[in-house]
C-alpha atoms as a PDB file:
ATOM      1  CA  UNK A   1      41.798  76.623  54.776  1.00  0.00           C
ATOM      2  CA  UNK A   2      40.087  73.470  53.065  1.00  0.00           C
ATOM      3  CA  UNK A   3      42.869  71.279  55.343  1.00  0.00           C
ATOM      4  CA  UNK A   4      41.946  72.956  58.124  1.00  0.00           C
ATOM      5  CA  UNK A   5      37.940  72.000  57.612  1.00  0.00           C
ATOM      6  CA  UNK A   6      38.394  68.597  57.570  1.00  0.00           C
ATOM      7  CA  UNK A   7      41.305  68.468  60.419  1.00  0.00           C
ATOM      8  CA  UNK A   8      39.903  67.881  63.994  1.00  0.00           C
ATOM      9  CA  UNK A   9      43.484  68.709  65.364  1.00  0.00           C
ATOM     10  CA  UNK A  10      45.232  71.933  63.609  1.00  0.00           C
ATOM     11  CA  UNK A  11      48.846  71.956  64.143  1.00  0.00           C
ATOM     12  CA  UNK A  12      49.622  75.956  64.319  1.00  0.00           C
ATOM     13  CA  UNK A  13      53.724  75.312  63.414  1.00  0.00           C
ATOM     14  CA  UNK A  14      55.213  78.997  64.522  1.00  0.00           C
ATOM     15  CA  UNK A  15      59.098  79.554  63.333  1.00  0.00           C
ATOM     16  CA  UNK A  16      61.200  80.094  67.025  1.00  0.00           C
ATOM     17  CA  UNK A  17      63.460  82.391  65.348  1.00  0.00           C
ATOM     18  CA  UNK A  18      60.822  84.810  63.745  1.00  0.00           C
ATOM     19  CA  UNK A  19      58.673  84.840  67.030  1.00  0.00           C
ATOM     20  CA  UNK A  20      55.284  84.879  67.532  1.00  0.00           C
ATOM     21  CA  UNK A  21      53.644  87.302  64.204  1.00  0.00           C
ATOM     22  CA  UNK A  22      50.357  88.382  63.627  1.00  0.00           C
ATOM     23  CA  UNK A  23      49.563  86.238  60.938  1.00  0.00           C
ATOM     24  CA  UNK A  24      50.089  83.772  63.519  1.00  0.00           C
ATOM     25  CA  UNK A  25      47.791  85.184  65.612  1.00  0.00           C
ATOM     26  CA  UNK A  26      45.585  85.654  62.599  1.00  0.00           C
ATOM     27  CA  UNK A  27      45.545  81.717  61.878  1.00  0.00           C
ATOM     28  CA  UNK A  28      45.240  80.937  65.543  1.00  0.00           C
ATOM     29  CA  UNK A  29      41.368  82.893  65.215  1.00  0.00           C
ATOM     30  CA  UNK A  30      40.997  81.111  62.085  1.00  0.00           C
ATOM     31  CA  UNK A  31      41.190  77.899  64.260  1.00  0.00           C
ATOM     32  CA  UNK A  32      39.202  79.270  66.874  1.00  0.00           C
ATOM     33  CA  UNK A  33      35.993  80.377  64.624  1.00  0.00           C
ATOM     34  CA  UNK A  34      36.312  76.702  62.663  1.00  0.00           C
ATOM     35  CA  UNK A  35      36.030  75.086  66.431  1.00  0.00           C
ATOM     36  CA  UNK A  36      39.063  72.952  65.287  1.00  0.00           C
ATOM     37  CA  UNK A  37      41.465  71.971  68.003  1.00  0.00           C
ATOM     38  CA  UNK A  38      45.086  73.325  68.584  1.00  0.00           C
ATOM     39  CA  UNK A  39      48.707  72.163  69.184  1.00  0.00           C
ATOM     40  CA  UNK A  40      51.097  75.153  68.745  1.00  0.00           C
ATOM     41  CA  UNK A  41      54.529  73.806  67.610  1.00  0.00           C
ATOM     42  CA  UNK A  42      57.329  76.106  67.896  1.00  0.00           C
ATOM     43  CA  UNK A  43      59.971  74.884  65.417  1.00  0.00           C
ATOM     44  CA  UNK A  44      63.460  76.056  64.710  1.00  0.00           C
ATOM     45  CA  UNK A  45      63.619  75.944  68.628  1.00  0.00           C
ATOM     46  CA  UNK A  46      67.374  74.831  68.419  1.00  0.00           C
ATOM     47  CA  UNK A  47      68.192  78.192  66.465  1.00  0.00           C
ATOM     48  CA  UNK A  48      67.189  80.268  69.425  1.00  0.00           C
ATOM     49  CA  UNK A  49      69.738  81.668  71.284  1.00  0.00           C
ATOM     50  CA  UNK A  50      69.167  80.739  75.146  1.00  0.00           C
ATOM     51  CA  UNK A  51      70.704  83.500  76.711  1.00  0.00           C
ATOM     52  CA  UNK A  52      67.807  85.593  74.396  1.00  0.00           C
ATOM     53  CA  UNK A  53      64.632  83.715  75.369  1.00  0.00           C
ATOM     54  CA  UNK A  54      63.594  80.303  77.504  1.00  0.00           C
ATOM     55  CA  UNK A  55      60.979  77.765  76.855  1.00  0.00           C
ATOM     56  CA  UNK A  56      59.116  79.285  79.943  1.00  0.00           C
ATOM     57  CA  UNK A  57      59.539  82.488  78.675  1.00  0.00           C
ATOM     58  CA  UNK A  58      58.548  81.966  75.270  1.00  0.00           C
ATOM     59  CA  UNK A  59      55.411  79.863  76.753  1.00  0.00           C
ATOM     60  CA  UNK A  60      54.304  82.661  78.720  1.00  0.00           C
ATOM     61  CA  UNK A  61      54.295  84.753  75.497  1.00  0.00           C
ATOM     62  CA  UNK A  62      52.484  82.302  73.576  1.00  0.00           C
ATOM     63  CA  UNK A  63      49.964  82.581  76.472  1.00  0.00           C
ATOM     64  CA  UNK A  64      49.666  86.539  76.034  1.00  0.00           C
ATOM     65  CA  UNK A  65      49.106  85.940  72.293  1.00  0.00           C
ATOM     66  CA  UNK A  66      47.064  83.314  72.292  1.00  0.00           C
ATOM     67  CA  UNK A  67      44.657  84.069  75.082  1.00  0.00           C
ATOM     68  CA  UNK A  68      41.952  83.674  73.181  1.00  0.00           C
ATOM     69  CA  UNK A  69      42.655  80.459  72.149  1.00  0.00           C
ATOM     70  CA  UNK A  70      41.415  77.454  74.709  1.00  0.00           C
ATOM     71  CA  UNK A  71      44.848  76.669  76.425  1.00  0.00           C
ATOM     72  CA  UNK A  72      46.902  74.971  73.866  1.00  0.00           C
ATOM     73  CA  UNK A  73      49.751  72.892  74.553  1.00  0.00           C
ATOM     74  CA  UNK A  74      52.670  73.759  73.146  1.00  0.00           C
ATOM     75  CA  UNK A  75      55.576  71.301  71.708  1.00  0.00           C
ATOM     76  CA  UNK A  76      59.163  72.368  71.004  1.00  0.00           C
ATOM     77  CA  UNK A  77      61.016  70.953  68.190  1.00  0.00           C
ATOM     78  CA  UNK A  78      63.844  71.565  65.333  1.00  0.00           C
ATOM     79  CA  UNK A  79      62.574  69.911  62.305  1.00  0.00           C
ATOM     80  CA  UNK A  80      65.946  69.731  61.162  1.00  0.00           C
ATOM     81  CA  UNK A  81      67.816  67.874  64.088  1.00  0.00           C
ATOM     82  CA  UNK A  82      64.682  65.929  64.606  1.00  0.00           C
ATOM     83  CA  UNK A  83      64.644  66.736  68.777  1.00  0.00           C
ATOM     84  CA  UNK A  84      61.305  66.199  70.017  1.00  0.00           C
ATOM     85  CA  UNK A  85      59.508  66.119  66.298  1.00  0.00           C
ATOM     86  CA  UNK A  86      58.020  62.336  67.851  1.00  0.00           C
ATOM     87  CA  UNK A  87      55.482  64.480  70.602  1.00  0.00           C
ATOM     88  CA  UNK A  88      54.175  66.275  68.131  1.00  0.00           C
ATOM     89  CA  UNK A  89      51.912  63.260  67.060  1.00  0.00           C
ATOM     90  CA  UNK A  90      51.706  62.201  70.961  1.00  0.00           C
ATOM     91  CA  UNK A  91      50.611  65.768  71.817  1.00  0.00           C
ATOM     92  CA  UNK A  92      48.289  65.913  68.811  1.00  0.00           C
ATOM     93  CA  UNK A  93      46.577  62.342  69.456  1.00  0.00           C
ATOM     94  CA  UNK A  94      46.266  63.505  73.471  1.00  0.00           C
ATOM     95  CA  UNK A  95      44.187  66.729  72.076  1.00  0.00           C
ATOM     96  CA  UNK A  96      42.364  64.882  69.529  1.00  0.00           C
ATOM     97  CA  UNK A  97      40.924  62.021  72.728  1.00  0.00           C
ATOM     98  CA  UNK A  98      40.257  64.988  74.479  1.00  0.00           C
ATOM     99  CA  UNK A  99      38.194  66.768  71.914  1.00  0.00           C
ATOM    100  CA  UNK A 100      36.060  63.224  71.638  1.00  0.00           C
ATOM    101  CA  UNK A 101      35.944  62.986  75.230  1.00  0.00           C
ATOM    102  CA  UNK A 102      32.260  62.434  76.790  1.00  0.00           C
ATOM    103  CA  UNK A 103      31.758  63.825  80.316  1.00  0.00           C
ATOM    104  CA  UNK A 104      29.671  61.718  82.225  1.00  0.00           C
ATOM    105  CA  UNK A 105      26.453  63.174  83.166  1.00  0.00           C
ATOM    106  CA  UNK A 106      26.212  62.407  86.929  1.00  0.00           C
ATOM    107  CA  UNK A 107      29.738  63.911  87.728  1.00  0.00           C
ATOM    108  CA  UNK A 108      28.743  66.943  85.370  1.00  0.00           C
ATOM    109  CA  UNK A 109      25.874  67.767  87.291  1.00  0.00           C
ATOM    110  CA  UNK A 110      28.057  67.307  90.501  1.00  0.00           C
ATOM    111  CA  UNK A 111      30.814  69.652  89.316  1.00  0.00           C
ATOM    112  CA  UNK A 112      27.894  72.311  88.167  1.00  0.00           C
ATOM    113  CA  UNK A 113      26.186  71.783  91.683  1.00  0.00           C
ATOM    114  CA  UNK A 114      29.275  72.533  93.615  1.00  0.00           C
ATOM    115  CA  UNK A 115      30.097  75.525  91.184  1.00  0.00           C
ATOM    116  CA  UNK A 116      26.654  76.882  91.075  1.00  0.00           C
ATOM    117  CA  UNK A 117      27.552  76.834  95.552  1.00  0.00           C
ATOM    118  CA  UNK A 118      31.218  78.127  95.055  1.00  0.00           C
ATOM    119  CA  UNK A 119      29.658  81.163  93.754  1.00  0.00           C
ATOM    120  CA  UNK A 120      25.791  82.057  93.210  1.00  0.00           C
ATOM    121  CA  UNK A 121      24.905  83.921  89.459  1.00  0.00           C
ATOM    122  CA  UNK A 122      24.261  87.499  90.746  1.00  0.00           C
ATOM    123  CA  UNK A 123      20.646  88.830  90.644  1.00  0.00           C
ATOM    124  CA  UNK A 124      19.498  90.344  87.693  1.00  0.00           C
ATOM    125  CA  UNK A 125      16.596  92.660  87.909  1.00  0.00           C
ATOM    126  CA  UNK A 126      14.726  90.618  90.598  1.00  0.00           C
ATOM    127  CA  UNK A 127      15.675  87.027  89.244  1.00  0.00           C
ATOM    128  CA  UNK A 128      18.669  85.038  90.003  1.00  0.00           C
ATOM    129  CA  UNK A 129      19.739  82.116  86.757  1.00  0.00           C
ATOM    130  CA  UNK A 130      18.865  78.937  87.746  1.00  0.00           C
ATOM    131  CA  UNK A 131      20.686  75.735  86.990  1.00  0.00           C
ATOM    132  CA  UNK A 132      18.249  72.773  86.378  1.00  0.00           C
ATOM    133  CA  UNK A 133      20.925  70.198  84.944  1.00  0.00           C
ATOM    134  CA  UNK A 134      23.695  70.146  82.737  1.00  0.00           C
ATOM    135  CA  UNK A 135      24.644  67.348  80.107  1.00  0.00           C
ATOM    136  CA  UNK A 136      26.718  67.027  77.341  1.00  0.00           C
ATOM    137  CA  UNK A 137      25.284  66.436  74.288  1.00  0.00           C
ATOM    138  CA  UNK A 138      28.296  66.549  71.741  1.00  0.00           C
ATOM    139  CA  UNK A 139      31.953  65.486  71.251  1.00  0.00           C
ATOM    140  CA  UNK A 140      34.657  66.920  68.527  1.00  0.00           C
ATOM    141  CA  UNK A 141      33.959  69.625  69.781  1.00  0.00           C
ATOM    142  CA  UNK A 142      32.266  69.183  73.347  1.00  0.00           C
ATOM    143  CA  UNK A 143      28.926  70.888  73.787  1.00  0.00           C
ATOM    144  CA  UNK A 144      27.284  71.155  77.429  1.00  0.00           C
ATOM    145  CA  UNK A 145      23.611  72.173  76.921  1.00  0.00           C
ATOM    146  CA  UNK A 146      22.316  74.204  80.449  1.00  0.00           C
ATOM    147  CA  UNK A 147      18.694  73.413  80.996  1.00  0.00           C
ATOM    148  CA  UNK A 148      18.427  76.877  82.690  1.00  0.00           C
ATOM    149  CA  UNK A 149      14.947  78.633  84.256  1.00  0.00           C
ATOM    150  CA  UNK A 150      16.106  81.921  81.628  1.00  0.00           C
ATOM    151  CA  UNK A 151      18.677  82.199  79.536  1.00  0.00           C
ATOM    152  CA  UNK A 152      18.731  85.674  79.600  1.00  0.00           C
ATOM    153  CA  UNK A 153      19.354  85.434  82.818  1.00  0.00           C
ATOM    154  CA  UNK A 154      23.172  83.613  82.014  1.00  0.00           C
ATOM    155  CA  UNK A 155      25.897  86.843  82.108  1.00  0.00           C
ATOM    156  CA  UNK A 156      28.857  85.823  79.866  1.00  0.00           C
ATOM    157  CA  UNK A 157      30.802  86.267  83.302  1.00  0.00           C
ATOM    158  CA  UNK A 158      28.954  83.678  84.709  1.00  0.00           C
ATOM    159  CA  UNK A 159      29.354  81.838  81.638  1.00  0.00           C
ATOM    160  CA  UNK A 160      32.899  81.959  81.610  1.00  0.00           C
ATOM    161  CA  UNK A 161      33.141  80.891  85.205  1.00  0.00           C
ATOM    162  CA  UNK A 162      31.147  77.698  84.241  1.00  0.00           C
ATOM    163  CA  UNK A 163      33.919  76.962  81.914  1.00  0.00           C
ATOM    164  CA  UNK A 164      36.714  77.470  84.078  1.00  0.00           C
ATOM    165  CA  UNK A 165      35.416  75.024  86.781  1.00  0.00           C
ATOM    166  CA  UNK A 166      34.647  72.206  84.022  1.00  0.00           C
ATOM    167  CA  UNK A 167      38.136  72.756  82.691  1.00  0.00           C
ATOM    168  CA  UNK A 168      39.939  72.364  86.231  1.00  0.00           C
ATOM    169  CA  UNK A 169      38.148  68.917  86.278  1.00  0.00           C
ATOM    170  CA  UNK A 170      38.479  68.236  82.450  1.00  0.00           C
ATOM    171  CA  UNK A 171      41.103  70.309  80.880  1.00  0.00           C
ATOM    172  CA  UNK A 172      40.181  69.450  77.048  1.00  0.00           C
ATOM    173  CA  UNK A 173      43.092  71.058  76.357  1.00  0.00           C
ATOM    174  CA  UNK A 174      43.483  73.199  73.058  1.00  0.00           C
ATOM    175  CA  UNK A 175      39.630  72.064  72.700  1.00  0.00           C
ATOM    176  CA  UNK A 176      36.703  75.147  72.430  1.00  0.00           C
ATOM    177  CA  UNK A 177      34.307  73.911  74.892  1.00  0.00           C
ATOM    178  CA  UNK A 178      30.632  75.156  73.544  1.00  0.00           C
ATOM    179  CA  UNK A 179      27.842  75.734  76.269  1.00  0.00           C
ATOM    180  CA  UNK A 180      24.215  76.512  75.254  1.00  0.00           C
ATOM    181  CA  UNK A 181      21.491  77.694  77.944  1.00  0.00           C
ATOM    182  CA  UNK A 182      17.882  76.705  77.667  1.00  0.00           C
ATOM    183  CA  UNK A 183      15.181  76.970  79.049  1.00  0.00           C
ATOM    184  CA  UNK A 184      12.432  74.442  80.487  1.00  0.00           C
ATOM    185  CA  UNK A 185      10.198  75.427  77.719  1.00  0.00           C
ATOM    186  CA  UNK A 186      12.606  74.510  75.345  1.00  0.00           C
ATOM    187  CA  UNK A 187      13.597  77.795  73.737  1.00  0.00           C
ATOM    188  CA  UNK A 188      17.499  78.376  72.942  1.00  0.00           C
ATOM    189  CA  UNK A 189      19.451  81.748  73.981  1.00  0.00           C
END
Protein backbone atom coordinates (compact mmCIF):
# COMPACT_ATOMS: atom_id res chain seq x y z
CA UNK A 1 0.00 0.00 0.00
CA UNK A 2 2.93 2.50 1.00
CA UNK A 3 4.47 1.50 -2.79
CA UNK A 4 1.49 2.17 -4.21
CA UNK A 5 1.35 5.99 -2.58
CA UNK A 6 4.32 7.05 -3.93
CA UNK A 7 3.92 5.17 -7.52
CA UNK A 8 2.29 7.41 -10.24
CA UNK A 9 2.00 4.21 -12.48
CA UNK A 10 0.68 0.91 -10.51
CA UNK A 11 1.47 -2.15 -12.34
CA UNK A 12 -1.70 -4.53 -11.37
CA UNK A 13 0.47 -8.03 -12.40
CA UNK A 14 -2.68 -10.70 -12.61
CA UNK A 15 -1.43 -14.59 -12.89
CA UNK A 16 -3.02 -15.88 -16.65
CA UNK A 17 -3.46 -19.21 -15.27
CA UNK A 18 -5.48 -18.29 -12.03
CA UNK A 19 -7.70 -15.72 -14.00
CA UNK A 20 -8.96 -12.66 -13.11
CA UNK A 21 -9.87 -12.99 -8.79
CA UNK A 22 -11.45 -10.70 -6.65
CA UNK A 23 -8.63 -9.65 -4.82
CA UNK A 24 -7.66 -8.49 -8.10
CA UNK A 25 -10.50 -6.64 -8.50
CA UNK A 26 -10.10 -5.56 -4.92
CA UNK A 27 -6.51 -3.97 -5.68
CA UNK A 28 -7.70 -2.58 -8.97
CA UNK A 29 -10.30 -0.11 -6.51
CA UNK A 30 -7.44 0.32 -4.33
CA UNK A 31 -5.76 2.00 -7.40
CA UNK A 32 -8.72 3.71 -8.38
CA UNK A 33 -9.51 5.56 -4.84
CA UNK A 34 -5.44 6.45 -4.59
CA UNK A 35 -5.98 8.20 -8.27
CA UNK A 36 -2.77 6.23 -9.22
CA UNK A 37 -2.55 5.13 -12.80
CA UNK A 38 -2.89 1.49 -14.21
CA UNK A 39 -1.15 -1.05 -16.52
CA UNK A 40 -2.71 -4.53 -16.00
CA UNK A 41 -0.05 -7.19 -16.82
CA UNK A 42 -1.27 -10.58 -17.32
CA UNK A 43 1.70 -12.89 -16.66
CA UNK A 44 2.09 -16.61 -16.97
CA UNK A 45 0.36 -15.86 -20.41
CA UNK A 46 2.49 -18.71 -22.07
CA UNK A 47 0.87 -21.30 -19.52
CA UNK A 48 -2.55 -20.69 -20.93
CA UNK A 49 -3.85 -23.13 -22.99
CA UNK A 50 -5.09 -21.41 -26.40
CA UNK A 51 -7.67 -23.61 -27.34
CA UNK A 52 -9.15 -22.48 -23.51
CA UNK A 53 -8.99 -18.67 -23.79
CA UNK A 54 -7.49 -15.83 -26.43
CA UNK A 55 -5.84 -12.58 -25.77
CA UNK A 56 -9.12 -10.95 -27.15
CA UNK A 57 -11.05 -12.98 -25.10
CA UNK A 58 -9.28 -12.61 -22.00
CA UNK A 59 -9.17 -8.64 -22.81
CA UNK A 60 -12.75 -8.46 -23.07
CA UNK A 61 -12.95 -10.04 -19.57
CA UNK A 62 -10.53 -7.81 -18.11
CA UNK A 63 -12.88 -5.10 -19.51
CA UNK A 64 -16.04 -6.65 -17.62
CA UNK A 65 -13.93 -6.70 -14.43
CA UNK A 66 -12.35 -3.77 -14.58
CA UNK A 67 -15.01 -1.39 -15.77
CA UNK A 68 -14.57 0.74 -13.25
CA UNK A 69 -11.21 1.30 -13.78
CA UNK A 70 -10.30 4.23 -16.56
CA UNK A 71 -9.46 1.93 -19.61
CA UNK A 72 -6.23 0.32 -18.82
CA UNK A 73 -4.00 -1.13 -21.24
CA UNK A 74 -3.19 -4.36 -20.85
CA UNK A 75 0.38 -6.15 -21.61
CA UNK A 76 0.88 -9.90 -22.00
CA UNK A 77 3.94 -11.51 -20.81
CA UNK A 78 5.63 -14.87 -19.25
CA UNK A 79 8.07 -13.68 -16.76
CA UNK A 80 9.75 -16.80 -17.15
CA UNK A 81 10.45 -17.01 -21.02
CA UNK A 82 10.89 -13.31 -20.95
CA UNK A 83 8.22 -12.74 -24.20
CA UNK A 84 7.10 -9.32 -24.17
CA UNK A 85 8.41 -8.50 -20.34
CA UNK A 86 10.37 -5.23 -22.44
CA UNK A 87 6.53 -3.35 -23.05
CA UNK A 88 5.84 -3.51 -19.80
CA UNK A 89 8.18 -0.45 -19.09
CA UNK A 90 7.14 1.02 -22.72
CA UNK A 91 3.46 0.62 -21.76
CA UNK A 92 4.09 1.95 -18.26
CA UNK A 93 6.24 5.13 -19.42
CA UNK A 94 3.27 5.76 -22.31
CA UNK A 95 0.65 5.88 -19.18
CA UNK A 96 2.86 7.74 -16.96
CA UNK A 97 3.28 10.92 -20.16
CA UNK A 98 -0.21 10.59 -20.34
CA UNK A 99 -1.06 11.08 -16.73
CA UNK A 100 1.38 14.42 -16.94
CA UNK A 101 -0.17 15.40 -20.04
CA UNK A 102 -1.54 19.19 -20.15
CA UNK A 103 -4.52 19.78 -22.47
CA UNK A 104 -4.30 22.93 -24.05
CA UNK A 105 -6.90 25.32 -23.10
CA UNK A 106 -8.13 26.67 -26.49
CA UNK A 107 -8.72 23.10 -27.99
CA UNK A 108 -10.40 22.15 -24.52
CA UNK A 109 -12.84 24.72 -24.77
CA UNK A 110 -13.35 23.69 -28.50
CA UNK A 111 -13.92 20.01 -27.72
CA UNK A 112 -16.43 21.17 -24.68
CA UNK A 113 -18.17 23.64 -27.21
CA UNK A 114 -18.80 21.02 -29.77
CA UNK A 115 -19.88 18.49 -26.95
CA UNK A 116 -21.97 20.90 -25.06
CA UNK A 117 -23.80 21.09 -29.24
CA UNK A 118 -23.56 17.21 -29.76
CA UNK A 119 -25.91 16.98 -26.97
CA UNK A 120 -27.52 19.87 -24.71
CA UNK A 121 -27.54 19.03 -20.51
CA UNK A 122 -31.31 18.32 -20.09
CA UNK A 123 -33.42 20.89 -18.15
CA UNK A 124 -33.61 20.61 -14.65
CA UNK A 125 -36.48 22.20 -12.90
CA UNK A 126 -36.62 25.29 -15.20
CA UNK A 127 -32.72 25.73 -15.69
CA UNK A 128 -30.56 24.13 -18.19
CA UNK A 129 -26.27 23.76 -16.87
CA UNK A 130 -24.37 26.12 -18.50
CA UNK A 131 -20.82 25.75 -19.69
CA UNK A 132 -18.79 29.03 -19.29
CA UNK A 133 -15.19 27.50 -20.01
CA UNK A 134 -13.28 24.62 -19.20
CA UNK A 135 -9.43 24.44 -18.32
CA UNK A 136 -7.23 22.18 -16.87
CA UNK A 137 -5.71 23.04 -13.93
CA UNK A 138 -3.70 19.81 -12.87
CA UNK A 139 -1.52 16.96 -14.23
CA UNK A 140 -0.61 13.39 -12.43
CA UNK A 141 -3.66 13.10 -12.28
CA UNK A 142 -5.49 15.53 -14.82
CA UNK A 143 -8.09 17.81 -13.31
CA UNK A 144 -10.53 19.91 -15.70
CA UNK A 145 -12.21 22.58 -13.49
CA UNK A 146 -15.95 23.59 -15.29
CA UNK A 147 -16.62 27.22 -14.64
CA UNK A 148 -20.38 26.31 -14.76
CA UNK A 149 -23.60 28.94 -14.14
CA UNK A 150 -24.73 25.94 -11.17
CA UNK A 151 -23.21 23.12 -10.27
CA UNK A 152 -26.10 21.58 -9.12
CA UNK A 153 -27.26 21.82 -12.18
CA UNK A 154 -24.24 19.10 -13.61
CA UNK A 155 -26.17 15.33 -13.59
CA UNK A 156 -23.38 12.70 -13.17
CA UNK A 157 -24.82 11.54 -16.69
CA UNK A 158 -23.89 14.58 -18.10
CA UNK A 159 -20.78 14.37 -16.29
CA UNK A 160 -19.83 11.21 -17.58
CA UNK A 161 -20.58 12.23 -21.11
CA UNK A 162 -18.06 15.15 -20.66
CA UNK A 163 -15.53 12.54 -20.00
CA UNK A 164 -16.16 10.34 -22.74
CA UNK A 165 -15.81 13.11 -25.41
CA UNK A 166 -12.38 14.41 -23.77
CA UNK A 167 -11.18 10.84 -23.77
CA UNK A 168 -12.01 10.18 -27.62
CA UNK A 169 -9.71 13.25 -28.20
CA UNK A 170 -7.22 12.44 -25.30
CA UNK A 171 -7.42 8.91 -24.23
CA UNK A 172 -5.15 9.27 -20.92
CA UNK A 173 -5.30 5.88 -20.87
CA UNK A 174 -5.38 3.91 -17.45
CA UNK A 175 -5.40 7.70 -16.07
CA UNK A 176 -8.69 8.87 -13.62
CA UNK A 177 -9.54 12.03 -15.25
CA UNK A 178 -11.01 14.42 -12.25
CA UNK A 179 -13.61 17.19 -13.30
CA UNK A 180 -14.83 19.82 -10.76
CA UNK A 181 -17.89 22.26 -11.59
CA UNK A 182 -18.00 25.79 -10.33
CA UNK A 183 -19.67 28.34 -10.38
CA UNK A 184 -19.07 32.15 -11.44
CA UNK A 185 -19.22 33.09 -7.88
CA UNK A 186 -16.62 30.87 -7.10
CA UNK A 187 -18.29 28.24 -4.95
CA UNK A 188 -17.24 24.40 -5.56
CA UNK A 189 -19.96 21.45 -5.99
Amino acid sequence: NKAMERADVVLLVIDASDGITEQDQHIGGYVLDANKSVVIVVNKWDAVAKETMTQHEFEQELAEKFNFLPDPPAVFISALTGQRIHEVLEVANQVFEGRHFRIPTSELNRLIRDSYQKHTPPIRGTRRLKIMYASQVATAPPLILFHVNDPKLVHFTYKRFLENQIRLEYPFPGTPLRMSFRSRSGMDE
